[in-house]
Protein backbone atom coordinates (compact mmCIF):
# COMPACT_ATOMS: atom_id res chain seq x y z
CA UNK A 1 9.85 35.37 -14.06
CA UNK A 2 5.90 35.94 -14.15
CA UNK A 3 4.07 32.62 -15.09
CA UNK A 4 0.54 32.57 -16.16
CA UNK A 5 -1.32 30.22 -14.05
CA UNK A 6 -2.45 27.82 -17.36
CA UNK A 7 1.46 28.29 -18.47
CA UNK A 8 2.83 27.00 -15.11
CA UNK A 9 0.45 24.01 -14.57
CA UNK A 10 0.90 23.24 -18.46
CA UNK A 11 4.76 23.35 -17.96
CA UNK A 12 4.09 21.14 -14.75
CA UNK A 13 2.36 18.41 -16.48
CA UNK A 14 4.47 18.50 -19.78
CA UNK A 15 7.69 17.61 -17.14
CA UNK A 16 5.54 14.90 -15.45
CA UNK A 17 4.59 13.09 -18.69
CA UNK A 18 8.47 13.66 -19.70
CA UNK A 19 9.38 12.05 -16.51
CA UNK A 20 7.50 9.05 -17.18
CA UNK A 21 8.48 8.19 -20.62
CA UNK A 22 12.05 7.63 -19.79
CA UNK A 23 11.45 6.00 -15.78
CA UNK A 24 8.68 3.02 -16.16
CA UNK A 25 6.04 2.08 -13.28
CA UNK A 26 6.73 4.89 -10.84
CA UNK A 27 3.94 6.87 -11.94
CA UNK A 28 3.01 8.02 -8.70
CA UNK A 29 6.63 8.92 -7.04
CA UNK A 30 7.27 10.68 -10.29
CA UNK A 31 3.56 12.70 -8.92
CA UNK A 32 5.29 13.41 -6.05
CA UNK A 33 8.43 14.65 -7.14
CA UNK A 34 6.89 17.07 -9.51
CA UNK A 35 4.83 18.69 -6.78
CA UNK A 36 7.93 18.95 -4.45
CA UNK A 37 9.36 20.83 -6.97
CA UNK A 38 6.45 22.91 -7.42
CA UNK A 39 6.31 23.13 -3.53
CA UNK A 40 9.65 24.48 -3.55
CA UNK A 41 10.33 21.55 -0.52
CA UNK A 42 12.94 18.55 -0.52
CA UNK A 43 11.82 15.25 -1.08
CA UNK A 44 13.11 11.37 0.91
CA UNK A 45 12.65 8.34 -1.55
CA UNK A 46 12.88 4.83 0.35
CA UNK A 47 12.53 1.53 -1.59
CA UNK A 48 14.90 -1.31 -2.39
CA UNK A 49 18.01 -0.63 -4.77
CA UNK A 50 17.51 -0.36 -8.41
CA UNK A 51 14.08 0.92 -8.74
CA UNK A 52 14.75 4.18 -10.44
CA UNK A 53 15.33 5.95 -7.75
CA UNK A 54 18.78 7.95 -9.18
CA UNK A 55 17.98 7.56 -12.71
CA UNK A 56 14.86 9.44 -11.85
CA UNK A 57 16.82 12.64 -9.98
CA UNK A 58 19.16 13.06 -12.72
CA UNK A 59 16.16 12.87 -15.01
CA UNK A 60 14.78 15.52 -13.13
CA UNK A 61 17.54 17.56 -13.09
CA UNK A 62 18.69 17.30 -17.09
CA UNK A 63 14.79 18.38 -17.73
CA UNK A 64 14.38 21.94 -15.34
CA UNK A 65 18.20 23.33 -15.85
CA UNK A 66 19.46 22.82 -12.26
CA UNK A 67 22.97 22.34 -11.64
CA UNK A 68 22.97 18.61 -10.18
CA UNK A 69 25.27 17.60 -7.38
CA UNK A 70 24.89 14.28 -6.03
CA UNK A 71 26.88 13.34 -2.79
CA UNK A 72 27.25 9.59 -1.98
CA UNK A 73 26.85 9.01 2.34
CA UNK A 74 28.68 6.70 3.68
CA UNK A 75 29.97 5.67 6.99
CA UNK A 76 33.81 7.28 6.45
CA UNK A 77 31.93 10.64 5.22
CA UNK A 78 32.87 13.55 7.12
CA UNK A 79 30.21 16.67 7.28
CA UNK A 80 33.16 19.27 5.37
CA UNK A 81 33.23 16.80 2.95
CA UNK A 82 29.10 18.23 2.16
CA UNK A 83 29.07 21.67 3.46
CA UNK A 84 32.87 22.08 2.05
CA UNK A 85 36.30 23.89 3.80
CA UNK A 86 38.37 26.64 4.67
CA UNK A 87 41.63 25.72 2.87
CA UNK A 88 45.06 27.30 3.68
CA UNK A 89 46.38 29.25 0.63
CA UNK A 90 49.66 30.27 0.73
CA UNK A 91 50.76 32.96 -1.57
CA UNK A 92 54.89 31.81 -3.14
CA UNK A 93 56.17 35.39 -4.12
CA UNK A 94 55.04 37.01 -0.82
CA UNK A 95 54.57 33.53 1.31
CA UNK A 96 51.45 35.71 2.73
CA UNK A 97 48.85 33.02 4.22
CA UNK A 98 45.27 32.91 3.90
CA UNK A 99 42.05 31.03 4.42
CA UNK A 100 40.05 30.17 1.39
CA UNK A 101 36.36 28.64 1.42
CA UNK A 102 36.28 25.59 -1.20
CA UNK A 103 32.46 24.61 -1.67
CA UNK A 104 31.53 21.42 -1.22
CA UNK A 105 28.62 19.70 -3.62
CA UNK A 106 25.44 21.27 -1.06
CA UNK A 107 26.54 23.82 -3.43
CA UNK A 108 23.77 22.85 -6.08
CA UNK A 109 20.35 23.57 -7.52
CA UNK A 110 19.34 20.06 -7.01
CA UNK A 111 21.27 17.89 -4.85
CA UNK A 112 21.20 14.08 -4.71
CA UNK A 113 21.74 12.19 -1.08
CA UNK A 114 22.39 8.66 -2.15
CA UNK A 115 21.34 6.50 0.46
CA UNK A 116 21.22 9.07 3.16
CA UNK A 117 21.04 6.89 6.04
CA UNK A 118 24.32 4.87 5.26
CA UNK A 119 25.98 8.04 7.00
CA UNK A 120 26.38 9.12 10.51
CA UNK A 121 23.72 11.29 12.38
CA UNK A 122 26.51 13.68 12.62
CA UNK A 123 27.50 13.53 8.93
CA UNK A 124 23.53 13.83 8.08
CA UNK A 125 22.96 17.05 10.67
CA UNK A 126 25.25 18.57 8.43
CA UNK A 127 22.41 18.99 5.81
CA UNK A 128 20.10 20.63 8.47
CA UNK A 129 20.90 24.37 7.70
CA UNK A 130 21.34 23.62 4.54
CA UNK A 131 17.34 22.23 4.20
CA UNK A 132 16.06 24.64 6.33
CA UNK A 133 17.65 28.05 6.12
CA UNK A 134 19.23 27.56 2.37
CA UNK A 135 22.13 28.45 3.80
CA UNK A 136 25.67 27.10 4.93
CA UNK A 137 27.78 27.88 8.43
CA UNK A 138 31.49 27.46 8.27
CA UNK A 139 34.15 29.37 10.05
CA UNK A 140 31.24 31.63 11.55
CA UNK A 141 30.56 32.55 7.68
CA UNK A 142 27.00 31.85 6.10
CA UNK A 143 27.20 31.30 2.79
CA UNK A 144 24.13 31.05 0.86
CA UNK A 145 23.11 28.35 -1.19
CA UNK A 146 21.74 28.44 -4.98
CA UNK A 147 17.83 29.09 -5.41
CA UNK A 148 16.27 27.08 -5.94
CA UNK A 149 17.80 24.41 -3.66
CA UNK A 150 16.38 21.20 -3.39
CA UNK A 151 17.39 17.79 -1.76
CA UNK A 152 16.34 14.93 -2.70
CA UNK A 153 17.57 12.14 -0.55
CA UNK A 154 17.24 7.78 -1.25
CA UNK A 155 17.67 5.93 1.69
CA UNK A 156 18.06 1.94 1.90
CA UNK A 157 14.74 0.13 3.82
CA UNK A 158 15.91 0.10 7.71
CA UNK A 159 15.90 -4.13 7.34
CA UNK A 160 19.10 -3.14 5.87
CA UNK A 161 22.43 -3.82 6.86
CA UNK A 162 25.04 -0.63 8.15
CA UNK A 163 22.20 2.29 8.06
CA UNK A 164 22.31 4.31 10.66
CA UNK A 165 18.03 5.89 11.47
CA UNK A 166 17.63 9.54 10.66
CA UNK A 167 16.89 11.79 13.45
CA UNK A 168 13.77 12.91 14.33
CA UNK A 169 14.99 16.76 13.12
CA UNK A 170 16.72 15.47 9.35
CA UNK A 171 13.25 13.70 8.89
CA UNK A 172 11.22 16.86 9.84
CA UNK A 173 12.80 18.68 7.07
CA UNK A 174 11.76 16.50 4.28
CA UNK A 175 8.59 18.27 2.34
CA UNK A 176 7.42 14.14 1.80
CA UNK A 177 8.61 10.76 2.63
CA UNK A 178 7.36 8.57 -0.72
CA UNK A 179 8.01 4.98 -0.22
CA UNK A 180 9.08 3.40 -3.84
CA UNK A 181 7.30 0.07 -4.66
CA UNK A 182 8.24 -2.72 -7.45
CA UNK A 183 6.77 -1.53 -10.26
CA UNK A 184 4.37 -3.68 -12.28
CA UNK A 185 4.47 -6.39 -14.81
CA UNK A 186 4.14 -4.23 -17.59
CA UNK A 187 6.24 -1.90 -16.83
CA UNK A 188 9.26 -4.24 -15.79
CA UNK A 189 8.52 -5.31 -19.91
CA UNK A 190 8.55 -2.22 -21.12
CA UNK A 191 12.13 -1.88 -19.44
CA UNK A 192 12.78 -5.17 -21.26
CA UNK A 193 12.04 -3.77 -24.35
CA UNK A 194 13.68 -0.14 -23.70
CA UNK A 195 16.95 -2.29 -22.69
CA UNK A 196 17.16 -4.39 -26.16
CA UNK A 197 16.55 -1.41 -27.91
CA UNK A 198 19.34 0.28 -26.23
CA UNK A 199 17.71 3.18 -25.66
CA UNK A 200 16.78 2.74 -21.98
CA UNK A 201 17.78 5.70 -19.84
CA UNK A 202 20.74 4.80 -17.49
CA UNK A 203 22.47 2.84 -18.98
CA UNK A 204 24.58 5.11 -21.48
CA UNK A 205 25.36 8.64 -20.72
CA UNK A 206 21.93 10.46 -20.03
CA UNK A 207 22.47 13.77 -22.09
CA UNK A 208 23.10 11.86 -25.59
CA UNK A 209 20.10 9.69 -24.80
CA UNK A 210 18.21 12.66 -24.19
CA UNK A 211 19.25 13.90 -27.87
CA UNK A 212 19.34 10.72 -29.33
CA UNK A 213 16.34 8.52 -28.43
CA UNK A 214 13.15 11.48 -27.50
CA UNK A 215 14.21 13.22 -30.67
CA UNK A 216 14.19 10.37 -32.77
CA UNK A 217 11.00 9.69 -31.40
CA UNK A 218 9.59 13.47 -31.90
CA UNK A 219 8.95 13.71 -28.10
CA UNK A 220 8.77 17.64 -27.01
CA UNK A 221 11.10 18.40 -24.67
CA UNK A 222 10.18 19.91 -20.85
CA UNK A 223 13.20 22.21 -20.68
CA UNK A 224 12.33 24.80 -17.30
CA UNK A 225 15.20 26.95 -16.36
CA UNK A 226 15.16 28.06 -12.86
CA UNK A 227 13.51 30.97 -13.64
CA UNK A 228 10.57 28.95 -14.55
CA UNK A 229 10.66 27.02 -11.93
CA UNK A 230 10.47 29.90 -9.81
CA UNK A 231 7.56 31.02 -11.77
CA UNK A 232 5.81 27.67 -10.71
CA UNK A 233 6.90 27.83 -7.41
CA UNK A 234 5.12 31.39 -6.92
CA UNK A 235 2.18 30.17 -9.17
CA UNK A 236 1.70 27.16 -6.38
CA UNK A 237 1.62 29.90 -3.71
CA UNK A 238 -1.33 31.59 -4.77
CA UNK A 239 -3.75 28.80 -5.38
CA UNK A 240 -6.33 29.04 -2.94
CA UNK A 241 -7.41 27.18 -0.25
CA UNK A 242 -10.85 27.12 1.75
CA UNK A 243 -10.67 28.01 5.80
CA UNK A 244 -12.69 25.13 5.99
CA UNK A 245 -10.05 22.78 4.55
CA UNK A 246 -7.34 24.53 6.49
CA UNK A 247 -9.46 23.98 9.63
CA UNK A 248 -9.35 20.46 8.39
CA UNK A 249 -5.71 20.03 7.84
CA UNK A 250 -5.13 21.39 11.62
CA UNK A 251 -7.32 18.56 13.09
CA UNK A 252 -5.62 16.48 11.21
CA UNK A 253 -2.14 17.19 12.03
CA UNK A 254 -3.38 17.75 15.96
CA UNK A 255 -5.28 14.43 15.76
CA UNK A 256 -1.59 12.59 15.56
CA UNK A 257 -0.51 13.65 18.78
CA UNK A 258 -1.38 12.19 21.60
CA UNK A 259 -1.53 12.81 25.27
CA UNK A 260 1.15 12.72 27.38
CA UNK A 261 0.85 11.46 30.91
CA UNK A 262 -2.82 13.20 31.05
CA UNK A 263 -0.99 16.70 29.41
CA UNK A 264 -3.59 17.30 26.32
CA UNK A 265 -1.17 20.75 25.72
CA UNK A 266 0.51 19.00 23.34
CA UNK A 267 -2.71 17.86 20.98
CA UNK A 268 -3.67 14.88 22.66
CA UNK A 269 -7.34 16.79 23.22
CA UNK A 270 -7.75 15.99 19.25
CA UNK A 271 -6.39 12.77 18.77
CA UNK A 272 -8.48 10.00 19.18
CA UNK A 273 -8.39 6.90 21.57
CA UNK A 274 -6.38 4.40 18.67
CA UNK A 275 -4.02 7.42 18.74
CA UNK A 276 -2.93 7.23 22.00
CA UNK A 277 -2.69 3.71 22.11
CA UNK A 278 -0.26 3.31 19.41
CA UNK A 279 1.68 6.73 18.97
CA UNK A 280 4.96 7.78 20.83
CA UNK A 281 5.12 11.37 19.28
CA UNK A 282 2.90 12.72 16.40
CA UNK A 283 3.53 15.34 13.50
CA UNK A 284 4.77 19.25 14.47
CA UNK A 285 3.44 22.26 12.85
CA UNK A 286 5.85 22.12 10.07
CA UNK A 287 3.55 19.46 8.63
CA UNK A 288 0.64 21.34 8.09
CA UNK A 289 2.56 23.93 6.16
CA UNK A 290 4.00 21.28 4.21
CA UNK A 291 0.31 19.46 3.53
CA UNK A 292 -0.87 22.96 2.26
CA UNK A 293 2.11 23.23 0.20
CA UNK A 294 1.53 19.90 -1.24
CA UNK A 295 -1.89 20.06 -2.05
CA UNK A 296 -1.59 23.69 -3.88
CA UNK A 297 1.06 22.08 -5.76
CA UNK A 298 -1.23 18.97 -6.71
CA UNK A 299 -4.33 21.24 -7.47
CA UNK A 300 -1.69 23.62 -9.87
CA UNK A 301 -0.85 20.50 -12.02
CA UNK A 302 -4.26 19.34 -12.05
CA UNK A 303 -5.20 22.47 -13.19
CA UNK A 304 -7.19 23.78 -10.54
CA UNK A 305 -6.91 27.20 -8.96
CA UNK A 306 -8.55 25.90 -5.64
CA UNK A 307 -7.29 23.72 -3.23
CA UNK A 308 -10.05 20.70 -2.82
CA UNK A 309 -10.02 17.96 0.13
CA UNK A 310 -8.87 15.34 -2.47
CA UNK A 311 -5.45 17.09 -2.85
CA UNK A 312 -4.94 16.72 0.62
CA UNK A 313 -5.80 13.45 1.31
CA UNK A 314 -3.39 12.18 -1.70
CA UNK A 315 -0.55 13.75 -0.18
CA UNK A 316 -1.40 13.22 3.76
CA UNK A 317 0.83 9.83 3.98
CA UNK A 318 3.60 11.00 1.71
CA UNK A 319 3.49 14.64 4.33
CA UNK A 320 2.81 12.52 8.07
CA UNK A 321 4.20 8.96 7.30
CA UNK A 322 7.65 10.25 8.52
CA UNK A 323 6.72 12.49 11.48
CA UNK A 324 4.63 10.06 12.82
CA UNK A 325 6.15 7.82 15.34
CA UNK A 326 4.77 3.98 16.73
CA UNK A 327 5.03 2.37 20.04
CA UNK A 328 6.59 -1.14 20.11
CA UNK A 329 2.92 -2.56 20.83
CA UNK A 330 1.17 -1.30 17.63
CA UNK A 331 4.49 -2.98 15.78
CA UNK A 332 3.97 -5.50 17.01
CA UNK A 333 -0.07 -5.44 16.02
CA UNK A 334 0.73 -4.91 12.29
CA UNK A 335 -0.13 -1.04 12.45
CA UNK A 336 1.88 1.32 9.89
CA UNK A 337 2.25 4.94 9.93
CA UNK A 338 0.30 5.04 6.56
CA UNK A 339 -2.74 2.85 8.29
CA UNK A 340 -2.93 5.32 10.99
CA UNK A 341 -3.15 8.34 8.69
CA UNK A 342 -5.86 6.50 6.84
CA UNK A 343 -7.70 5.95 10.22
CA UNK A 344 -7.03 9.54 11.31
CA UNK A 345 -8.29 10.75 7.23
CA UNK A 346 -11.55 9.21 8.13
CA UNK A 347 -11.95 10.40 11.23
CA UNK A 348 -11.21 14.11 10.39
CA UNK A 349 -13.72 13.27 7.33
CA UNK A 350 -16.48 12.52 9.37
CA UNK A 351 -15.85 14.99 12.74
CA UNK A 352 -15.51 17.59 10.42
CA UNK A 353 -17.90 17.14 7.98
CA UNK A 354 -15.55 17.36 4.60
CA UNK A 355 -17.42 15.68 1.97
CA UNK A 356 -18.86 18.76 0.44
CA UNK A 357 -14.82 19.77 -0.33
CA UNK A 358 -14.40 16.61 -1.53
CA UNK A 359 -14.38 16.77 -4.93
């Protein structure tokens, strides 16, 4: 399906206000998982339990037309119980035997990984294909997966107890890593007041909420089928974006890695002396296509057909939080992934002169 740029960034922005009428105070992870959809990529949500997190996925789902699948990780689950098995059929008139492939829930347009990192690493590798190649392996048989084919994963903060830490490739595949905050005063309220209404979503079955409470209210509903959201998708793609901001996002990315044992090969030539101090490992190449990604998506909802420095630097922690790795010492100093990618924002800002694509 052929999407008008106005039509696609309209559609984007009519989901996004939909989005936050029914989930309160998440305004900006709502952002985010708009423009992951846009940016065809999947999408890891950390925060405590009960902050929206699900109810926000399903939301999602019920609103662009995606078949929803939501697998629940934990410690006992077995990677055939995601990816799905050969089963032994066995005919009773001719007692002729045969393998059969069952699906297992990857099978969807938008799957749900509750609380990812309660899982195995080997349970969680099962996914990998899956993210990458939109594909599953079993029995030497790829079978491909639904398009679109998005994961969106929640994982519990790593204080807690029985997680198990996602390797370094599962958190590579992630589009964004959006941390999920408390939300605020008046929006905990306004949950209040949704709740003794009855009419908050989540707590009675979503689809006769949907019918019941936005119509009464005269709300339009953002209904996108996956042909429009492969519309959007394709609209993202051709927003534009300056060499000079793509120069930009390279330093950036190159800037996190630092040297290793005097080898600059790997980056450590552009990252600055705080970055070799504190970092272990810093972001891949995969993260500058994903920034790019991001920020086309951001500048299609905004409405602009040109990538500017502004949509980059709002996604930049979201895209590097996750694929940036600290040394015990600048733990123990108090330094975060997303201070370093502040320090490293301001540093690109000023070596490379990226005020003028500011705004």
């Amino acid at each position: 399906m052929t999407l008008h740029f106005q039509d696609a960034s309209n559609a984007m922005r009519a989901l996004r206000d939909q989005l936050r009428r029914l989930v309160f105070g998440q305004e900006s992870l709502i952002d985010e998982v708009v423009c992951c959809l846009a940016a065809n990529g999947h999408l890891l949500m950390t925060g405590a339990p009960g902050l929206a997190k699900t109810t926000l996925v399903r939301a999602l789902a019920e609103f662009v037309h995606l078949e929803f699948k939501r697998i629940q990780f934990t410690p006992d689950l077995l990677p055939s119980d995601i990816t799905g098995a050969e089963i032994l059929n066995i005919d009773p008139a001719s007692g002729q035997r045969e393998f059969r492939f069952v699906k297992g829930p990857v099978f969807g347009g938008l799957v749900l990984a509750d609380e990812i990192n309660r899982a195995s690493p080997r349970t969680q590798s099962a996914l990998l294909e899956a993210m990458q190649e939109r594909s599953v392996t079993v029995a030497g048989v790829s079978h491909s997966l639904p398009k679109p084919f998005l994961v969106f994963a929640t994982q519990n903060p790593f204080e807690s107890e029985g997680v198990f830490p996602l390797p370094e490739a599962q958190m590579d595949r992630f589009l964004m890593h959006s941390l999920v905050d408390y939300p605020s005063e008046g929006a905990e309220l306004t949950m209040l007041d949704e709740h003794a209404a009855g009419t908050l979503v989540g707590e009675a079955n979503f689809e006769a909420q949907k019918n019941g409470s936005l119509n009464t209210k005269n709300e339009a509903k953002a209904a996108l089928d996956a042909a429009t959201c492969a519309g959007i998708v394709a609209c993202a793609k051709k927003v534009t974006i300056d060499p000079a901001l793509l120069k930009g996002i390279v330093s950036l990315v190159r800037a996190t890695r630092p040297a290793v044992d005097g080898n600059k090969g790997h980056g450590g030539d552009a990252a600055p002396d705080f970055v070799n101090q504190a970092v272990v490992y810093g972001a891949g190449p995969r993260s500058g296509l994903a920034l790019v990604s991001a920020a086309r998506a951001l500048a299609l909802l905004e409405g602009h057909e040109a990538v500017q420095w502004r949509h980059v630097e709002r996604f930049a922690k979201p895209v590097l939080r996750h694929r940036i790795r600290l040394n015990m010492g600048a733990i123990r100093d108090g330094i975060t992934e997303d201070s370093m990618v502040e320090r490293l924002l301001a540093h690109c800002r000023e070596k490379l002169r990226l005020d003028a694509l500011h705004t």
